[in-house]
PDB file of N, CA and C in Angstrom:
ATOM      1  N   UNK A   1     104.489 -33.256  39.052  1.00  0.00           N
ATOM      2  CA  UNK A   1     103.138 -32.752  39.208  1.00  0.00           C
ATOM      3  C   UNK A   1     103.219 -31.322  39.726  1.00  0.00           C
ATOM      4  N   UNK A   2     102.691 -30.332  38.941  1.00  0.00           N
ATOM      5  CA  UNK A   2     102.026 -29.116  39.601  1.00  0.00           C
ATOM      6  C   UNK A   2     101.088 -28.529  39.940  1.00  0.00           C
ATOM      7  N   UNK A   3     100.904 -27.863  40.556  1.00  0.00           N
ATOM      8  CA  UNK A   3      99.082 -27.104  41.257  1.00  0.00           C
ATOM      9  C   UNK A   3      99.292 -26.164  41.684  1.00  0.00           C
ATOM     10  N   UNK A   4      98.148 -25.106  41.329  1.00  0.00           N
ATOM     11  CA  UNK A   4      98.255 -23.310  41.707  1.00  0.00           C
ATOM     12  C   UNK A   4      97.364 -23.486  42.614  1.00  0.00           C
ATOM     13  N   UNK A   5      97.526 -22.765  44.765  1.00  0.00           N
ATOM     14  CA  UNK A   5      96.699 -23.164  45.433  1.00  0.00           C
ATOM     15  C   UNK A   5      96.370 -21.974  46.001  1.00  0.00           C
ATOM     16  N   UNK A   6      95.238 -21.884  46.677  1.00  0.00           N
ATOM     17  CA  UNK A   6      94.708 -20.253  47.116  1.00  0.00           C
ATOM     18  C   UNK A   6      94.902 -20.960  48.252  1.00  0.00           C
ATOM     19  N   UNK A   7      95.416 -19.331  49.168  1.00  0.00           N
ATOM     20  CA  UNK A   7      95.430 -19.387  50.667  1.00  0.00           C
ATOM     21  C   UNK A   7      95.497 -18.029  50.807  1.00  0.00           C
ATOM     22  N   UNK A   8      95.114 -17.431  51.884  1.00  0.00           N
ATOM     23  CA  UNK A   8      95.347 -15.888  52.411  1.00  0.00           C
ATOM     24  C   UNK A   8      94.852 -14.885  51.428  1.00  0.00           C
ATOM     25  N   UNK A   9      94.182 -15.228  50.565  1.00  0.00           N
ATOM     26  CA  UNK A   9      93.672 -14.083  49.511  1.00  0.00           C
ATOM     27  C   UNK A   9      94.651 -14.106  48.167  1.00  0.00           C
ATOM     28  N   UNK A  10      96.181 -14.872  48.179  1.00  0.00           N
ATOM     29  CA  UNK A  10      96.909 -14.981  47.246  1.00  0.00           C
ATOM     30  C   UNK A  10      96.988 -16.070  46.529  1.00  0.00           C
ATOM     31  N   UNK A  11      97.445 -16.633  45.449  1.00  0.00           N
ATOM     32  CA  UNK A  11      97.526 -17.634  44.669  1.00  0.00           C
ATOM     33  C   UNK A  11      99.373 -17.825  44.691  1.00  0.00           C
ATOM     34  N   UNK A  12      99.224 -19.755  44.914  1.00  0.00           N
ATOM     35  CA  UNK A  12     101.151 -20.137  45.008  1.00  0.00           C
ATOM     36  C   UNK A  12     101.017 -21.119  43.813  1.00  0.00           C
ATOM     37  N   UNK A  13     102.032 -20.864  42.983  1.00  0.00           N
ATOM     38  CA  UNK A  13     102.297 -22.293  42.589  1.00  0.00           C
ATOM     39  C   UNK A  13     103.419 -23.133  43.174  1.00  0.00           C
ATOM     40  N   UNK A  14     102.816 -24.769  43.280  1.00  0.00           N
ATOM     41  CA  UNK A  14     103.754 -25.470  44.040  1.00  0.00           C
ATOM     42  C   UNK A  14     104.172 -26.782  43.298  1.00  0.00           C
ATOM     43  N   UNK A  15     105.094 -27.596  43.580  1.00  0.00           N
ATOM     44  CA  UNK A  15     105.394 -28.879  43.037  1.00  0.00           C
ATOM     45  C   UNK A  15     106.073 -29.180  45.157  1.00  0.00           C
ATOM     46  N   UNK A  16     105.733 -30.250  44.709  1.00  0.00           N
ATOM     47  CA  UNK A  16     106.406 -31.017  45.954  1.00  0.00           C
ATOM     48  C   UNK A  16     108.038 -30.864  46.120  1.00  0.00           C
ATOM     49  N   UNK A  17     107.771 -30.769  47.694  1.00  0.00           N
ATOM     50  CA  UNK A  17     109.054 -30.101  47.799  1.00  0.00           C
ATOM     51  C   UNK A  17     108.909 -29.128  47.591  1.00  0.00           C
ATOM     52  N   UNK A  18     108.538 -27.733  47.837  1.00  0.00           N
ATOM     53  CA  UNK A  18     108.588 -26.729  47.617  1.00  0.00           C
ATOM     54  C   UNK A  18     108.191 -25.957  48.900  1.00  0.00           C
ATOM     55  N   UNK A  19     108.931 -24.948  49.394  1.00  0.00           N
ATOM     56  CA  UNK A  19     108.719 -24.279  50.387  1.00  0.00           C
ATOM     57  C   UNK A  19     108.257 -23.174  50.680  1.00  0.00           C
ATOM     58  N   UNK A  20     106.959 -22.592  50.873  1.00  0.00           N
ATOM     59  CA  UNK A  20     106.387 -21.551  50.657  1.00  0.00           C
ATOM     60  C   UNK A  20     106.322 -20.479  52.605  1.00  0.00           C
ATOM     61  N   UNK A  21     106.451 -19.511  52.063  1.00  0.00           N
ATOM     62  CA  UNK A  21     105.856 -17.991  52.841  1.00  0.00           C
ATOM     63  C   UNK A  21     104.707 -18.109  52.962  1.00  0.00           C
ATOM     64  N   UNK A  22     103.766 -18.100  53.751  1.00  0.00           N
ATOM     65  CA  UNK A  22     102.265 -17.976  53.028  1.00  0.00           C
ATOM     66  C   UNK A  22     101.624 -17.104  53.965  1.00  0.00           C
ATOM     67  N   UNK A  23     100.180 -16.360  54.250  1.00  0.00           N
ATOM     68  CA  UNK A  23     100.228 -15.526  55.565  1.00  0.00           C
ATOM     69  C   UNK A  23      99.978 -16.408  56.829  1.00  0.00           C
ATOM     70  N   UNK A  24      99.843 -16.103  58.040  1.00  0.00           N
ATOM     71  CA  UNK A  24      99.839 -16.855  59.189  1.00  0.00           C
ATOM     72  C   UNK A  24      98.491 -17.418  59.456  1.00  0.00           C
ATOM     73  N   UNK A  25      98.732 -19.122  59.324  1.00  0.00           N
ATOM     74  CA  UNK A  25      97.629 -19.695  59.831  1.00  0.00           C
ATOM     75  C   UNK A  25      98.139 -20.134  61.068  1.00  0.00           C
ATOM     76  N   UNK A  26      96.566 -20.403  62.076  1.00  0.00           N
ATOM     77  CA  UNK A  26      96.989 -20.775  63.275  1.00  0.00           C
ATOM     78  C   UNK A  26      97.090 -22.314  63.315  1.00  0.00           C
ATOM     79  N   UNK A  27      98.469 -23.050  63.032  1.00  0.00           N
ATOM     80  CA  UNK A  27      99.110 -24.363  63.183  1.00  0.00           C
ATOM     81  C   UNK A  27     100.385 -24.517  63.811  1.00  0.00           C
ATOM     82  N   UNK A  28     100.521 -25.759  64.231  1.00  0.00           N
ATOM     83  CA  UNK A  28     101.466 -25.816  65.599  1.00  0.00           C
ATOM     84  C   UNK A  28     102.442 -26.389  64.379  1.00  0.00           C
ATOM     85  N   UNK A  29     104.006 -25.634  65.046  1.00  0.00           N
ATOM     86  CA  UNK A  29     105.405 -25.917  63.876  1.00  0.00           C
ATOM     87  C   UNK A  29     105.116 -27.739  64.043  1.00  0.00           C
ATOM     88  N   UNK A  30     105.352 -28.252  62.986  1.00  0.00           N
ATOM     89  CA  UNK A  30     105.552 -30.007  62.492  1.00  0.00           C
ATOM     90  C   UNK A  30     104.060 -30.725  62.236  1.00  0.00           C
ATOM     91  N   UNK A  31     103.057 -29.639  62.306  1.00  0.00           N
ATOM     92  CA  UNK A  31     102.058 -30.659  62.060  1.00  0.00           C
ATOM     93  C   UNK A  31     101.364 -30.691  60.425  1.00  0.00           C
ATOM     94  N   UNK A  32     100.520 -31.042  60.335  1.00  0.00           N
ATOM     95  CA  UNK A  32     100.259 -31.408  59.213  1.00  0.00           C
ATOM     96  C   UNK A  32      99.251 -30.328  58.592  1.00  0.00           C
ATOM     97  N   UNK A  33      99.013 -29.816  57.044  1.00  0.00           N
ATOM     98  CA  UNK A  33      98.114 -28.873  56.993  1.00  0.00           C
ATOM     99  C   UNK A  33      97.534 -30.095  55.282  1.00  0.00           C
ATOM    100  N   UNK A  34      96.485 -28.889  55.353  1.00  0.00           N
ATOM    101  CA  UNK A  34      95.558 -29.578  53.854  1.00  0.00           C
ATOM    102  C   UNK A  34      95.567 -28.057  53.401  1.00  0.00           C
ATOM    103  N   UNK A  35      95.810 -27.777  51.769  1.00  0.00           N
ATOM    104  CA  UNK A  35      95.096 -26.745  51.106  1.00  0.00           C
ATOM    105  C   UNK A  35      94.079 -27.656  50.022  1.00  0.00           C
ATOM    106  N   UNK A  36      92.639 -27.499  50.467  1.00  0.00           N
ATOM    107  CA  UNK A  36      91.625 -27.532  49.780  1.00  0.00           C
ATOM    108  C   UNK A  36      91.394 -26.893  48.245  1.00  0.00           C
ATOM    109  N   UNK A  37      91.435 -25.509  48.481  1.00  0.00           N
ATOM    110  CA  UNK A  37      90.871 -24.995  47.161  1.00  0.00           C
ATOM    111  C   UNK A  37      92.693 -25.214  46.490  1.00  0.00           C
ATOM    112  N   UNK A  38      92.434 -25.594  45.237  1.00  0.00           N
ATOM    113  CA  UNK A  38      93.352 -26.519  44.645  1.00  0.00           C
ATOM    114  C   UNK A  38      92.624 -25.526  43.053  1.00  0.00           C
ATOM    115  N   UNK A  39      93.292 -24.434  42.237  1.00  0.00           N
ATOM    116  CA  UNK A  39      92.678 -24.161  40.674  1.00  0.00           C
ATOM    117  C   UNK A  39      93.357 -24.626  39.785  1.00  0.00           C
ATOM    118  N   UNK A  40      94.566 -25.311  40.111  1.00  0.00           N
ATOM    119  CA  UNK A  40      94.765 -25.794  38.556  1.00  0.00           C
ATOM    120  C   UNK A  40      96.117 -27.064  38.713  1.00  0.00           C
ATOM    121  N   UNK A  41      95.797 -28.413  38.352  1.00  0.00           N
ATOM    122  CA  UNK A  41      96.890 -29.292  38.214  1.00  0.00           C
ATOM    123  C   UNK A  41      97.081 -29.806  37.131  1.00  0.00           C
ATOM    124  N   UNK A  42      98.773 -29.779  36.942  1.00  0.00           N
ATOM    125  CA  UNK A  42      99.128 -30.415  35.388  1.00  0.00           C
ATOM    126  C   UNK A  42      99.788 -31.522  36.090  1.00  0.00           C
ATOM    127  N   UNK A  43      99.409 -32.674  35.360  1.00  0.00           N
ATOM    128  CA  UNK A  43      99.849 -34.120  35.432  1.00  0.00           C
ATOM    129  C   UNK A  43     100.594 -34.413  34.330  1.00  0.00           C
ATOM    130  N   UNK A  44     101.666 -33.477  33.833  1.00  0.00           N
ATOM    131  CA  UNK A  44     102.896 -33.915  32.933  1.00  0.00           C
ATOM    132  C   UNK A  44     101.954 -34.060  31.561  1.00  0.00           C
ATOM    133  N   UNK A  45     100.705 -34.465  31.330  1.00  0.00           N
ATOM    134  CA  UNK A  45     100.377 -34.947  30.256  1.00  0.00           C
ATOM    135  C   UNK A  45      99.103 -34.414  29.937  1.00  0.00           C
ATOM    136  N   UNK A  46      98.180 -34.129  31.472  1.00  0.00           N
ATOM    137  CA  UNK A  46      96.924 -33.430  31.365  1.00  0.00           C
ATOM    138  C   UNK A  46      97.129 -32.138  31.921  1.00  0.00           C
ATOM    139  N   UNK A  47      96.040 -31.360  31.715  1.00  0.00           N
ATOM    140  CA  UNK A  47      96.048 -30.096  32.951  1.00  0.00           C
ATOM    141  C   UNK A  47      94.423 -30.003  33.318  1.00  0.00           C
ATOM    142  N   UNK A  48      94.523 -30.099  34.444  1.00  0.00           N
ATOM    143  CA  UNK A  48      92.975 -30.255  35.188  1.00  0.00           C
ATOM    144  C   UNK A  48      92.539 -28.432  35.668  1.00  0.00           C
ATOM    145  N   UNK A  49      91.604 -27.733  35.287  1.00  0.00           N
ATOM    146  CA  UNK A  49      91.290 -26.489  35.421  1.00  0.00           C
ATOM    147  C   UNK A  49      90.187 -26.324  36.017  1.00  0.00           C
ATOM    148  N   UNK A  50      89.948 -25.824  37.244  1.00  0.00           N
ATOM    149  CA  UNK A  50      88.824 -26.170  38.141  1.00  0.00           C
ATOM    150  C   UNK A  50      87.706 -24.768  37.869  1.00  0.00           C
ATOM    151  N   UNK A  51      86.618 -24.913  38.300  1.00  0.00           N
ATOM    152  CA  UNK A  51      85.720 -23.698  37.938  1.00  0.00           C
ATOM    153  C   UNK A  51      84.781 -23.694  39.282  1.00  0.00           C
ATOM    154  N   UNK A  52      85.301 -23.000  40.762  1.00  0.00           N
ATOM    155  CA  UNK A  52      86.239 -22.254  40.228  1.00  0.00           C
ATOM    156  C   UNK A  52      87.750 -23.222  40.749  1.00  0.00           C
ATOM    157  N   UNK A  53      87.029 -24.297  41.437  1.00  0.00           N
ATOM    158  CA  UNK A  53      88.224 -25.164  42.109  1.00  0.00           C
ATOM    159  C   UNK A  53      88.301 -26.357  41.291  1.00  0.00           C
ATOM    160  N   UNK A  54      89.148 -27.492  41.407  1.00  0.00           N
ATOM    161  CA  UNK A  54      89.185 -28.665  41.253  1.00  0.00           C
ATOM    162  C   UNK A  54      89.006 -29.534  42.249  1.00  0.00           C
ATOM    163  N   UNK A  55      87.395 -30.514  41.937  1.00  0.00           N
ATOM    164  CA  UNK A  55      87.213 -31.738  42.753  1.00  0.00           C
ATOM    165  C   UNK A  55      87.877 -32.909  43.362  1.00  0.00           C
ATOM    166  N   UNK A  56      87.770 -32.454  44.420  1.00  0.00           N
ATOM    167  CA  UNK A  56      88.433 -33.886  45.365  1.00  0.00           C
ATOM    168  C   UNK A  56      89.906 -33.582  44.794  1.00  0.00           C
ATOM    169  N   UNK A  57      90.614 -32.301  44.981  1.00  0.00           N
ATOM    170  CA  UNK A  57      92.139 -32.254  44.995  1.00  0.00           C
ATOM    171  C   UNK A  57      92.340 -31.749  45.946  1.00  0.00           C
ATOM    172  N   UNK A  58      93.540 -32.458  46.672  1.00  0.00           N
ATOM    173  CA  UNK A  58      94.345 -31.894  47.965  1.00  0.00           C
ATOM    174  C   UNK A  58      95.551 -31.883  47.632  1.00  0.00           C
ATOM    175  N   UNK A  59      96.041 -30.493  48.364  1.00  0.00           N
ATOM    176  CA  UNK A  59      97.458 -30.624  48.432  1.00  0.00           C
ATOM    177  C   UNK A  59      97.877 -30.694  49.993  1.00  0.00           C
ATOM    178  N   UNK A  60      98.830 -31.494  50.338  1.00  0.00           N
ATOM    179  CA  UNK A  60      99.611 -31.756  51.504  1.00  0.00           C
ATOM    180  C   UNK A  60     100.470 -30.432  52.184  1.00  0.00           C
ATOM    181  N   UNK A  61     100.768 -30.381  53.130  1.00  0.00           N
ATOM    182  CA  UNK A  61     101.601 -29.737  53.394  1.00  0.00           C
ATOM    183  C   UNK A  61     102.649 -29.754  55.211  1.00  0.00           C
ATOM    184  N   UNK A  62     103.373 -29.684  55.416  1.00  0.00           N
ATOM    185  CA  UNK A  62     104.263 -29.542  56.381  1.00  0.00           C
ATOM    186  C   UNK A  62     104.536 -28.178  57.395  1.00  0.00           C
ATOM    187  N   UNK A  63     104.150 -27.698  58.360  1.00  0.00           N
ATOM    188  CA  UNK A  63     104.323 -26.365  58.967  1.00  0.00           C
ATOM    189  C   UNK A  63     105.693 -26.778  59.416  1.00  0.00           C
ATOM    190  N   UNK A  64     106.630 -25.716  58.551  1.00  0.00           N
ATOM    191  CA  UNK A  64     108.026 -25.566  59.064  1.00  0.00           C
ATOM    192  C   UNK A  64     108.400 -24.989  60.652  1.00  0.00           C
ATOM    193  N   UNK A  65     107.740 -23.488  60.440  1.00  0.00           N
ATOM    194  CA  UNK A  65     108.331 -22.357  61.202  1.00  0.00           C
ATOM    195  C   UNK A  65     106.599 -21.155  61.082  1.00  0.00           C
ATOM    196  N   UNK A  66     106.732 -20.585  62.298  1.00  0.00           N
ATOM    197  CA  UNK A  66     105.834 -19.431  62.618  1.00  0.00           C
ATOM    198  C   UNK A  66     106.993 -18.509  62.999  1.00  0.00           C
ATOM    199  N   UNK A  67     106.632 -17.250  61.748  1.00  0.00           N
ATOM    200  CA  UNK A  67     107.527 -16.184  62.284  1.00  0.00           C
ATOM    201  C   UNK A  67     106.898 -14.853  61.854  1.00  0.00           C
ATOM    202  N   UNK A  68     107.800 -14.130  61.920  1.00  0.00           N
ATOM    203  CA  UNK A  68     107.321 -12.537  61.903  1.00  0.00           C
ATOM    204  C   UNK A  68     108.351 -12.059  60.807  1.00  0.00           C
ATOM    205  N   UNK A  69     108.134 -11.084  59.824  1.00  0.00           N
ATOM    206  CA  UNK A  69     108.848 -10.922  58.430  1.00  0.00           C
ATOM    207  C   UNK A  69     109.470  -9.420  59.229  1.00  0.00           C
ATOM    208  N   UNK A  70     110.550  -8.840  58.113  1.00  0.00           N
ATOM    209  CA  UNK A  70     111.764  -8.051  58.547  1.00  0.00           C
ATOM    210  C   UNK A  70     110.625  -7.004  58.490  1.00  0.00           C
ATOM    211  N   UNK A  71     110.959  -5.505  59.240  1.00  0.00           N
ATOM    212  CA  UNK A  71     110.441  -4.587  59.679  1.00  0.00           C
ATOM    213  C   UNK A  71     110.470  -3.784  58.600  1.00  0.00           C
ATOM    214  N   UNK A  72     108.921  -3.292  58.238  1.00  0.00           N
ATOM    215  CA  UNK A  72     108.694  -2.197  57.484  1.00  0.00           C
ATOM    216  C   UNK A  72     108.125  -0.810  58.085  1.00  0.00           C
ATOM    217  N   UNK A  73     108.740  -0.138  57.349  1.00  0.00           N
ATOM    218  CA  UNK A  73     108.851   1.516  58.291  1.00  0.00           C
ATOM    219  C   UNK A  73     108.017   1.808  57.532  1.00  0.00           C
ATOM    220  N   UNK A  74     106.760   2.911  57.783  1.00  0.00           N
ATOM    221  CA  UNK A  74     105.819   3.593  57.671  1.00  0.00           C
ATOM    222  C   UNK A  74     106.212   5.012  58.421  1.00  0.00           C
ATOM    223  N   UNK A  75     106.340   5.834  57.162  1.00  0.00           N
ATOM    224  CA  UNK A  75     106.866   7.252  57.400  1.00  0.00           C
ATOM    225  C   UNK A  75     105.736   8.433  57.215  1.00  0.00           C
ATOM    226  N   UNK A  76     105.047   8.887  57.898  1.00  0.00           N
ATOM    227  CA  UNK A  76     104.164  10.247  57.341  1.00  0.00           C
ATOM    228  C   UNK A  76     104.801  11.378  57.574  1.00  0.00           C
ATOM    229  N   UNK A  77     104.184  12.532  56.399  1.00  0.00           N
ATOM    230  CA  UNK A  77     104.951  13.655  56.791  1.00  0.00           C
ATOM    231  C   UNK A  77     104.158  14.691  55.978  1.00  0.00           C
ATOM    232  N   UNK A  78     103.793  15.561  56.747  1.00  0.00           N
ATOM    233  CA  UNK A  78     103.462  16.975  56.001  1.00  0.00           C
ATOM    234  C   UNK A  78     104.501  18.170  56.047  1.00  0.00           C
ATOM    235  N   UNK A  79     104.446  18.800  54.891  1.00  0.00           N
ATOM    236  CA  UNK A  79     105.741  20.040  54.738  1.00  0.00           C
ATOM    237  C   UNK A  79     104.565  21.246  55.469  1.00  0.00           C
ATOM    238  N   UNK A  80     105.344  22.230  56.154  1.00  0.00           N
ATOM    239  CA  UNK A  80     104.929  23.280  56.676  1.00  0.00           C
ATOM    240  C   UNK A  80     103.770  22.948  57.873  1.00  0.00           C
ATOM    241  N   UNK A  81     103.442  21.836  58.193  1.00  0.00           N
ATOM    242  CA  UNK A  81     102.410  21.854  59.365  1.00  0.00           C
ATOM    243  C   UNK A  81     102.908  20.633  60.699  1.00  0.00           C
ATOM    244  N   UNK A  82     104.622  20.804  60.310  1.00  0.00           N
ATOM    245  CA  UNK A  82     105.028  19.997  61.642  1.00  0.00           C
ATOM    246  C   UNK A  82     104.057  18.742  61.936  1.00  0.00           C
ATOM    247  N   UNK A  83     103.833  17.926  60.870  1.00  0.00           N
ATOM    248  CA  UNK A  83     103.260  16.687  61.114  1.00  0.00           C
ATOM    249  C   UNK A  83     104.217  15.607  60.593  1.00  0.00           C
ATOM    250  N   UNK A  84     104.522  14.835  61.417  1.00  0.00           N
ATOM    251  CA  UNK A  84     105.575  13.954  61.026  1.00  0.00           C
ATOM    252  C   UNK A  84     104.946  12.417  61.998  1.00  0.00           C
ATOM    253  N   UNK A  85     104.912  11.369  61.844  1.00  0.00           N
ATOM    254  CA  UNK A  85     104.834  10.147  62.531  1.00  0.00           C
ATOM    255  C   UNK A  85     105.552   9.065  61.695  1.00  0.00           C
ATOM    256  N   UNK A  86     105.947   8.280  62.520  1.00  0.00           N
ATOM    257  CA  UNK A  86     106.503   6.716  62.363  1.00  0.00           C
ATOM    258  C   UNK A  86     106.206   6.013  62.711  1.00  0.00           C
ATOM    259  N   UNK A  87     106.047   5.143  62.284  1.00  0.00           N
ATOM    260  CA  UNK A  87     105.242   3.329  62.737  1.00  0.00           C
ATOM    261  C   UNK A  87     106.382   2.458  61.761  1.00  0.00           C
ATOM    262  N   UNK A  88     106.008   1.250  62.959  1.00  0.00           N
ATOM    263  CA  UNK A  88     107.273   0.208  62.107  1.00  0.00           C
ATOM    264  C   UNK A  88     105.685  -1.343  61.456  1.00  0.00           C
ATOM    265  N   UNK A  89     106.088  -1.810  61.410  1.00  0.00           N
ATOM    266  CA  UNK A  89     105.210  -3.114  61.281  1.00  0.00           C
ATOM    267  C   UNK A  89     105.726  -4.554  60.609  1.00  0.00           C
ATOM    268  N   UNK A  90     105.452  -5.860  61.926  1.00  0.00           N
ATOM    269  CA  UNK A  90     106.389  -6.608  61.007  1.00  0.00           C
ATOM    270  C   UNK A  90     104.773  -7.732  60.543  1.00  0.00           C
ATOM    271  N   UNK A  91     105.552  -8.155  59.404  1.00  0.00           N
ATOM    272  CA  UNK A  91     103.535  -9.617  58.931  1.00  0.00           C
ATOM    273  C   UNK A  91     104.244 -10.496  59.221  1.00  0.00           C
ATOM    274  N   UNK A  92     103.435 -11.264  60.288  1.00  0.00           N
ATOM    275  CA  UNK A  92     103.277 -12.626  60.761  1.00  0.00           C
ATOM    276  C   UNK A  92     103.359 -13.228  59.466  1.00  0.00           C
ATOM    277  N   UNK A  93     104.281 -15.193  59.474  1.00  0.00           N
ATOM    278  CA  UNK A  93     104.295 -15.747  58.138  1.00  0.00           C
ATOM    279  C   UNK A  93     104.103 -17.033  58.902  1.00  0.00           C
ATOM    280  N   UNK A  94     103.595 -18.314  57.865  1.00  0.00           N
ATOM    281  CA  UNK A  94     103.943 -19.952  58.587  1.00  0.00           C
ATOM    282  C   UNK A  94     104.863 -20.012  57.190  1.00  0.00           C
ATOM    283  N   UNK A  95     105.690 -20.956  57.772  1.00  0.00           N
ATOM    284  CA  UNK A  95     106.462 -21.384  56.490  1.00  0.00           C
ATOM    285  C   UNK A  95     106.147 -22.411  56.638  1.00  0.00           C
ATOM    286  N   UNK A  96     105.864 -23.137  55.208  1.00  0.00           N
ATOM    287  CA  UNK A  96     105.200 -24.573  54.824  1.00  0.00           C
ATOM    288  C   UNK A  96     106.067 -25.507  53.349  1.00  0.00           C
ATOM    289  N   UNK A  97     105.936 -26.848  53.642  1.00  0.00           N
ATOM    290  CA  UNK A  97     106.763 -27.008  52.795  1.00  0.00           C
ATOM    291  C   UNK A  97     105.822 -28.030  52.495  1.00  0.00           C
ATOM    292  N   UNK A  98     105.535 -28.200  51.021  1.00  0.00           N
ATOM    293  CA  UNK A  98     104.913 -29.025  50.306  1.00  0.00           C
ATOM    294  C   UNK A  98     104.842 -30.592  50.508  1.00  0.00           C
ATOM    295  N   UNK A  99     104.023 -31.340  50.929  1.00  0.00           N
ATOM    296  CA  UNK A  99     104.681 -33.269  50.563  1.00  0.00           C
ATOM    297  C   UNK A  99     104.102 -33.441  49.792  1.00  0.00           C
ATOM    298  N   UNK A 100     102.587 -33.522  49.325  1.00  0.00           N
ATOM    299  CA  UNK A 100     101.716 -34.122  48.555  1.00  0.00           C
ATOM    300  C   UNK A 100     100.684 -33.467  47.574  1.00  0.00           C
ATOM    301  N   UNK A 101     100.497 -33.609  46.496  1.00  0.00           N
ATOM    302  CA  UNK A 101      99.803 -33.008  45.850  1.00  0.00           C
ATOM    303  C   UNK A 101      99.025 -34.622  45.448  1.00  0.00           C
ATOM    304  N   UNK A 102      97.420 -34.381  45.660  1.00  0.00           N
ATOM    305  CA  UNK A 102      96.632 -35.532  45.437  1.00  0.00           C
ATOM    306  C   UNK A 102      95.418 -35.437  44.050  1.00  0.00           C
ATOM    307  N   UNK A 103      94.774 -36.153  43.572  1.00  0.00           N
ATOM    308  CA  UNK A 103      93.718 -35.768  42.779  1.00  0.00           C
ATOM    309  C   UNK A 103      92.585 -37.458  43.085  1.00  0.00           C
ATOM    310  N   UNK A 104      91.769 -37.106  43.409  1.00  0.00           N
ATOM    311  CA  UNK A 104      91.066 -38.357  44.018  1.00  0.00           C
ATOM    312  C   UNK A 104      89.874 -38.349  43.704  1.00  0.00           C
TER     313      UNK A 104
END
């Protein structure tokens, strides 16, 4: 079974078992999550296409880990007016790992 699921403004596709990056929701590491908006599941034989979601589908999920992603440097710079700054910035992530994909 597969399903494409919105979270954070992005779209994942998942099959169970599958371990996703996704941006940081506030959930405690081992507990349990639901993704609601659910747009598209193929059942090997059908494919269910929601408008803009699909009814009464849940997908399951597992909070692995809350972390912070590797450091991106933000460099400005103007030629001839001695303007130069640096900023670093790291994005908060939950890592989640798929159990259940439902259709009910």
């Amino acid at each position: 079974m597969f399903a494409i699921i919105r979270t954070g403004g992005k779209q994942y596709p998942v099959e169970k078992g599958t371990i996703l990056r996704i941006e940081k929701l506030h959930s405690e590491e081992g507990s349990e999550i639901v993704f609601d908006e659910v747009l598209l599941i193929n059942n090997d034989s059908d494919i269910t296409l929601g408008n803009p979601t699909v009814a009464k589908a849940k997908v399951k999920g597992k909070v692995l880990t809350q972390g912070r992603g590797k450091k991106q440097i933000i460099f400005k710079y103007k030629n001839k007016t001695r303007y130069s700054v640096k900023n670093g910035h790291r994005q908060p992530f939950t890592e989640v790992e798929i159990t259940d994909i439902s259709v009910k």
